[in-house]
N, C-alpha and C. Protein backbone atom coordinates (compact mmCIF):
# COMPACT_ATOMS: atom_id res chain seq x y z
N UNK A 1 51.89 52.97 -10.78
CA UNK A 1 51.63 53.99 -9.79
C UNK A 1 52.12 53.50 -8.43
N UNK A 2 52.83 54.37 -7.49
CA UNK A 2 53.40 53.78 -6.38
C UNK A 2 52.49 54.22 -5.06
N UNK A 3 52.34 53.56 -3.91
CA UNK A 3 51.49 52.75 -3.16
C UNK A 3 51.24 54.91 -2.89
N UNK A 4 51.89 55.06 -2.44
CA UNK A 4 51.88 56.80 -1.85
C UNK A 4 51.16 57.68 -2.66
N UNK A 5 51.32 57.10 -3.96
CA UNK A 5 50.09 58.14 -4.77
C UNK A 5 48.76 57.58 -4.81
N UNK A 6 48.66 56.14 -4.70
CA UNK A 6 47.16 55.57 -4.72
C UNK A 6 46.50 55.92 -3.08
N UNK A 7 47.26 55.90 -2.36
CA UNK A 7 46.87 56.48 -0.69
C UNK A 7 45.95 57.71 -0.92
N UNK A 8 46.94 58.67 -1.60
CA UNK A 8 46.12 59.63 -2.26
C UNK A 8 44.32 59.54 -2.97
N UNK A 9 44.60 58.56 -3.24
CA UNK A 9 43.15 58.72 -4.14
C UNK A 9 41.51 58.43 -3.09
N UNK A 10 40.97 58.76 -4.03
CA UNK A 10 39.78 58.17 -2.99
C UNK A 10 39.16 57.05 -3.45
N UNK A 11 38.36 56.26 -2.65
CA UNK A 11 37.80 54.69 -2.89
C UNK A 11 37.39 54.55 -4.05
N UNK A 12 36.43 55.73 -4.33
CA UNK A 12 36.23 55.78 -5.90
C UNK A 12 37.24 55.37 -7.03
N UNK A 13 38.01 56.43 -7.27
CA UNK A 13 38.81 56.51 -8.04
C UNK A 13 39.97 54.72 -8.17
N UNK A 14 40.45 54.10 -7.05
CA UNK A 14 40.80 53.42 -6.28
C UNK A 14 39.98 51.83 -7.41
N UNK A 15 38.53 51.98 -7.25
CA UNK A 15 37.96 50.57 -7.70
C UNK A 15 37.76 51.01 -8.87
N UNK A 16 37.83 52.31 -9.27
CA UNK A 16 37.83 52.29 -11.05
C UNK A 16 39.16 51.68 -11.81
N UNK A 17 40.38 52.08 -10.81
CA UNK A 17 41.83 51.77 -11.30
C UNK A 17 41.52 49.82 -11.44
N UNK A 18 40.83 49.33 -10.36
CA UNK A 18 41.22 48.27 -10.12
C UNK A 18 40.64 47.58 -11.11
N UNK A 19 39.41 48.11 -11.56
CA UNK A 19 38.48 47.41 -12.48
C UNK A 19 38.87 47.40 -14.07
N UNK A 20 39.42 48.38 -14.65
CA UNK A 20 40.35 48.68 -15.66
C UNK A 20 41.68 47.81 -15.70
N UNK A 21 42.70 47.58 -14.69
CA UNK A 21 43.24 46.39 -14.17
C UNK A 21 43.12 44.99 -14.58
N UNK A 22 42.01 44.90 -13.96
CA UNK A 22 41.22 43.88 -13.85
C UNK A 22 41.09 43.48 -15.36
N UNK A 23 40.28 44.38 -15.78
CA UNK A 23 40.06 43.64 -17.91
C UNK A 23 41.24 43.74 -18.52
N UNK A 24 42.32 44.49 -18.47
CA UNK A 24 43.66 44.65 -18.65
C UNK A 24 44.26 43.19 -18.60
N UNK A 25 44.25 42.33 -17.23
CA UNK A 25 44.52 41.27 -16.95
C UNK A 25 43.74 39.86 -17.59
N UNK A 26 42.66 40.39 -17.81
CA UNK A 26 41.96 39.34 -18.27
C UNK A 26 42.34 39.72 -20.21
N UNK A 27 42.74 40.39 -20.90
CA UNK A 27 42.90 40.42 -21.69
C UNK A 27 44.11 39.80 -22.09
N UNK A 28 44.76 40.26 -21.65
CA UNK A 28 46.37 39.25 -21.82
C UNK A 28 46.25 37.96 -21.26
N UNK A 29 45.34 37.81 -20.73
CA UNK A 29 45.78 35.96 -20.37
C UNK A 29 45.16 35.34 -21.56
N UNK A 30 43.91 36.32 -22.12
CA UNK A 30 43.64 35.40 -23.74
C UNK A 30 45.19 35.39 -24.50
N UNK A 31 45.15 36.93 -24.94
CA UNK A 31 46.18 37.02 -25.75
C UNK A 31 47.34 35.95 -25.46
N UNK A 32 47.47 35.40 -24.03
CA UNK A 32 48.58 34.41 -23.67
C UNK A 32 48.37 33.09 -24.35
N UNK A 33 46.67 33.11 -24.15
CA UNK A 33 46.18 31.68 -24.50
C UNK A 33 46.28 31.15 -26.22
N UNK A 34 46.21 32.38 -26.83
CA UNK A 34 46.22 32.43 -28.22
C UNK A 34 47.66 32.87 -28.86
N UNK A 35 48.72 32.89 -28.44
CA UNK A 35 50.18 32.54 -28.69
C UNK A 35 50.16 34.42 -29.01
N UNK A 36 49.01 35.19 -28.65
CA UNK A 36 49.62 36.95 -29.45
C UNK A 36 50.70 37.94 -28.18
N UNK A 37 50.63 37.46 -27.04
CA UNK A 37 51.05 37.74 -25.92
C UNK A 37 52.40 38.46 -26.39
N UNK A 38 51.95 40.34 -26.61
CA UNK A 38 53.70 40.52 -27.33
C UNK A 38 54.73 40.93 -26.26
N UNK A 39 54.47 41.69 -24.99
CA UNK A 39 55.20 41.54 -23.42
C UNK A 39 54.33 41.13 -22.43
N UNK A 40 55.17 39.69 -22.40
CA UNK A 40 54.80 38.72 -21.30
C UNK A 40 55.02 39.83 -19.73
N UNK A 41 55.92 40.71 -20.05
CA UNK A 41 56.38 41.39 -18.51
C UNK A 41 55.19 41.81 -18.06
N UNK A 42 54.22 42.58 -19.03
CA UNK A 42 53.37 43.38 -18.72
C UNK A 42 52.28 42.70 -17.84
N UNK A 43 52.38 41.27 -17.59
CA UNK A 43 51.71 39.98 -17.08
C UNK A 43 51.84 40.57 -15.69
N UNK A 44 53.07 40.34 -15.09
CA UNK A 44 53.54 40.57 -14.04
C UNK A 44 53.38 42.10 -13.67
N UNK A 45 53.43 42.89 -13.84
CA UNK A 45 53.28 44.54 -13.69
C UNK A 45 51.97 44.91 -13.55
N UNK A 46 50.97 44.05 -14.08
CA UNK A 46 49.46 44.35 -13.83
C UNK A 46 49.24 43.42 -12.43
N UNK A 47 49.66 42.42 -12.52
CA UNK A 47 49.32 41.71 -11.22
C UNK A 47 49.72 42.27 -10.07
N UNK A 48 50.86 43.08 -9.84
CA UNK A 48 51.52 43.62 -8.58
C UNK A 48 50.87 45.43 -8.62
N UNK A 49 50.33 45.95 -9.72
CA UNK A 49 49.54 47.17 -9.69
C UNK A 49 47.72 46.63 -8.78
N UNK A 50 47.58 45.40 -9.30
CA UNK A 50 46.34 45.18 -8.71
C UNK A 50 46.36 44.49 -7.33
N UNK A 51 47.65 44.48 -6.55
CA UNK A 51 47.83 43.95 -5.42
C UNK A 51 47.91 45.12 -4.57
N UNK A 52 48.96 45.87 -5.71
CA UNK A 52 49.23 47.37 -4.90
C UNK A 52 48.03 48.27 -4.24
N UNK A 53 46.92 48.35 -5.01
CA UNK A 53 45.47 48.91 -5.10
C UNK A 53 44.79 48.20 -4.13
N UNK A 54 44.38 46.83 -4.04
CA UNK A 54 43.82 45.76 -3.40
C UNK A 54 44.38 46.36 -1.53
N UNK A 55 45.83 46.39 -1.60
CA UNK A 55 46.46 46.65 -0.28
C UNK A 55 45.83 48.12 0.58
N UNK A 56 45.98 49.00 -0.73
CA UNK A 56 45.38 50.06 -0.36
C UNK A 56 44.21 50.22 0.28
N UNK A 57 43.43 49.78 -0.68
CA UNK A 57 42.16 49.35 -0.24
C UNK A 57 41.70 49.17 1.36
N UNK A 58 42.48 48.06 1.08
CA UNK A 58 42.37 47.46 2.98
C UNK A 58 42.32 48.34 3.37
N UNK A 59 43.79 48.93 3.78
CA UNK A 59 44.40 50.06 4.57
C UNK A 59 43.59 50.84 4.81
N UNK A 60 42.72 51.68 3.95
CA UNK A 60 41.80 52.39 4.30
C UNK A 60 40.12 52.20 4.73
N UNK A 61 40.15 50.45 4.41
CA UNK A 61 39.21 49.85 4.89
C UNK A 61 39.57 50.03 6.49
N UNK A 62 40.43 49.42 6.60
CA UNK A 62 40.96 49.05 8.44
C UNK A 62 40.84 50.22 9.18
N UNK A 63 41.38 51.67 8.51
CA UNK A 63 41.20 52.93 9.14
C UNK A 63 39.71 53.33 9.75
N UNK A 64 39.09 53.01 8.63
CA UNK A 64 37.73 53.83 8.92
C UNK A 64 36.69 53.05 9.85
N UNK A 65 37.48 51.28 10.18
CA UNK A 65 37.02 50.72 11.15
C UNK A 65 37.33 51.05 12.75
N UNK A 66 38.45 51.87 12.68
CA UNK A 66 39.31 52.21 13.95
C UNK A 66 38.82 53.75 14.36
């Protein structure tokens, strides 16, 4: 999802993505640990979706401080 559609969302929606993410990520690092890891890419694509979200986050943290 690209940064302009998560802007869109609201905080809610926002820490549900991240939390789903989140076990997403923690699932493949077993699967890594246990040799089943079948796209390693997908490693990298969850980490920069949960940075993407994380950024967001802020952003609208920082707003509602201003």
């Amino acid at each position: 999802m690209k940064a302009n559609e998560l802007r869109q969302s609201s905080r809610e929606e926002l820490h549900k993505q991240l939390m789903e993410l989140l076990r997403e990520q923690f699932n493949l690092r077993m699967q890594r640990g246990t040799g089943q890891l079948s796209k390693p890419s997908r490693m990298k694509a969850v980490r920069r979706e949960i940075a993407r979200i994380k950024t967001v986050m802020a952003e609208q943290a920082a707003s509602n401080r201003s």
